[in-house]
Structure formats: C-alpha cells, structure tokens
N, C-alpha and C. Protein backbone atom coordinates (compact mmCIF):
# COMPACT_ATOMS: atom_id res chain seq x y z
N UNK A 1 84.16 109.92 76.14
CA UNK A 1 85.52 109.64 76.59
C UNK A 1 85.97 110.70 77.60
N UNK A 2 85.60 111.76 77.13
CA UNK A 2 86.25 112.89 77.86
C UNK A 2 85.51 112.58 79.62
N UNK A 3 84.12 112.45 79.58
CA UNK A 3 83.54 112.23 80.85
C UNK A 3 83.88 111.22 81.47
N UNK A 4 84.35 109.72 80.91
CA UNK A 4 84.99 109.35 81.48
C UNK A 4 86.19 109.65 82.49
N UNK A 5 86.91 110.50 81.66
CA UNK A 5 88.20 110.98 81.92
C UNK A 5 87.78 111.49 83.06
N UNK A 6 87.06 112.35 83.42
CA UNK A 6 86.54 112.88 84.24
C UNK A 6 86.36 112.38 85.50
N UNK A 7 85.27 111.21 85.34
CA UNK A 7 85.18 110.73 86.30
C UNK A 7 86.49 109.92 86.83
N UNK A 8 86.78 109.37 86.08
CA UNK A 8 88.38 108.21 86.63
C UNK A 8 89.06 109.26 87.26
N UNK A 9 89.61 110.92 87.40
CA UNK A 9 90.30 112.05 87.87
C UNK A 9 89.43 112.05 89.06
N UNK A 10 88.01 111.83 89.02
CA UNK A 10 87.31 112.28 90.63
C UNK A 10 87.65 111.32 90.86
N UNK A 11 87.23 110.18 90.86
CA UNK A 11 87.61 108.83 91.49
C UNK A 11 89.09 108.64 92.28
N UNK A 12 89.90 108.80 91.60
CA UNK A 12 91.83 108.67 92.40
C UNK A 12 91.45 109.91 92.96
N UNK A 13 91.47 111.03 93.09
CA UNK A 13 91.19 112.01 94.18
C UNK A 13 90.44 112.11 95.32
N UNK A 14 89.54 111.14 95.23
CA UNK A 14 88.82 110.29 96.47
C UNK A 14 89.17 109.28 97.27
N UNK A 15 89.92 108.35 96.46
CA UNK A 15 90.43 107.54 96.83
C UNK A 15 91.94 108.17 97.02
N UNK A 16 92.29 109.11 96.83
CA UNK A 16 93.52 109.60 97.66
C UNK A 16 93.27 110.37 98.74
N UNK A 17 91.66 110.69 98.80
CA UNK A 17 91.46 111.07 100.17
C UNK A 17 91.43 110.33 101.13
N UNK A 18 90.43 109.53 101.06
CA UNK A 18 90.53 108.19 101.63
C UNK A 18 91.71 107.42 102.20
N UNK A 19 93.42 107.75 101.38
CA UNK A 19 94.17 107.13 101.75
C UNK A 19 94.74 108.27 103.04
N UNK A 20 94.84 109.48 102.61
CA UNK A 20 95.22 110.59 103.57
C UNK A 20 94.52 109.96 105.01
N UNK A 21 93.41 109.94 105.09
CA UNK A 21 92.44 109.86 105.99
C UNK A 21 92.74 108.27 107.49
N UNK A 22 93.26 107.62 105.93
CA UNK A 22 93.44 106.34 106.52
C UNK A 22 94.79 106.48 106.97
N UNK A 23 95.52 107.09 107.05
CA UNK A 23 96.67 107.43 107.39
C UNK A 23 96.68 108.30 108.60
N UNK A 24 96.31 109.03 108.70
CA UNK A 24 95.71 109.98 109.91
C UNK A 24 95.55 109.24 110.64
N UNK A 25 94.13 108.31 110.37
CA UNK A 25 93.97 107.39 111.62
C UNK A 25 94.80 106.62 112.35
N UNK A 26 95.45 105.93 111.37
CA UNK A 26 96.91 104.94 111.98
C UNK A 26 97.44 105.95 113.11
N UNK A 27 98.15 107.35 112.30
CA UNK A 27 98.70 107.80 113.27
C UNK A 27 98.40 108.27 114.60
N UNK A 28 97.20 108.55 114.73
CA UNK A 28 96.40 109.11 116.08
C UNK A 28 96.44 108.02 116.61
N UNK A 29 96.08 106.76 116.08
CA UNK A 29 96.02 105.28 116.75
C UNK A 29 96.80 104.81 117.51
N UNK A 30 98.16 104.88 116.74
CA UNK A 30 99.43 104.37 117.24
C UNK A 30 100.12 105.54 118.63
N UNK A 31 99.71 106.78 117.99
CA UNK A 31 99.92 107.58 119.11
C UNK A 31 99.45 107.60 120.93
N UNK A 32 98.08 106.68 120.66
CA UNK A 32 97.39 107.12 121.62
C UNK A 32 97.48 105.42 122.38
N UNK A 33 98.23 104.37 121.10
CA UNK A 33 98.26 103.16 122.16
C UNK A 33 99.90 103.36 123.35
C-alpha cells in the first residue's frame, strides 16, 4: 500500500509537470503568433 502511495505521489507530480510545461508552451505560442 504504502508503495503504491508512492507511486500515485510520483505520478501527479509528473503529470503536474507536464501541465506546467504545457502551459509554457501555450504561452510562448500565443506570444510569438
């Protein structure tokens, strides 16, 4: 259970990188149209 726990905590921290990231892009995107 506990490793679970674990992993599901890496997982949303990746996938909140991922959202950072994807956000970045928009903005450089929109900036540069």
């Amino acid at each position: 259970l506990v490793r679970d726990e674990e992993d599901i905590k890496y997982l949303t921290e990746d996938r909140m990188i991922n959202l950072k990231n994807l956000m970045l892009l928009r903005m450089l995107k929109s900036c540069y149209e």
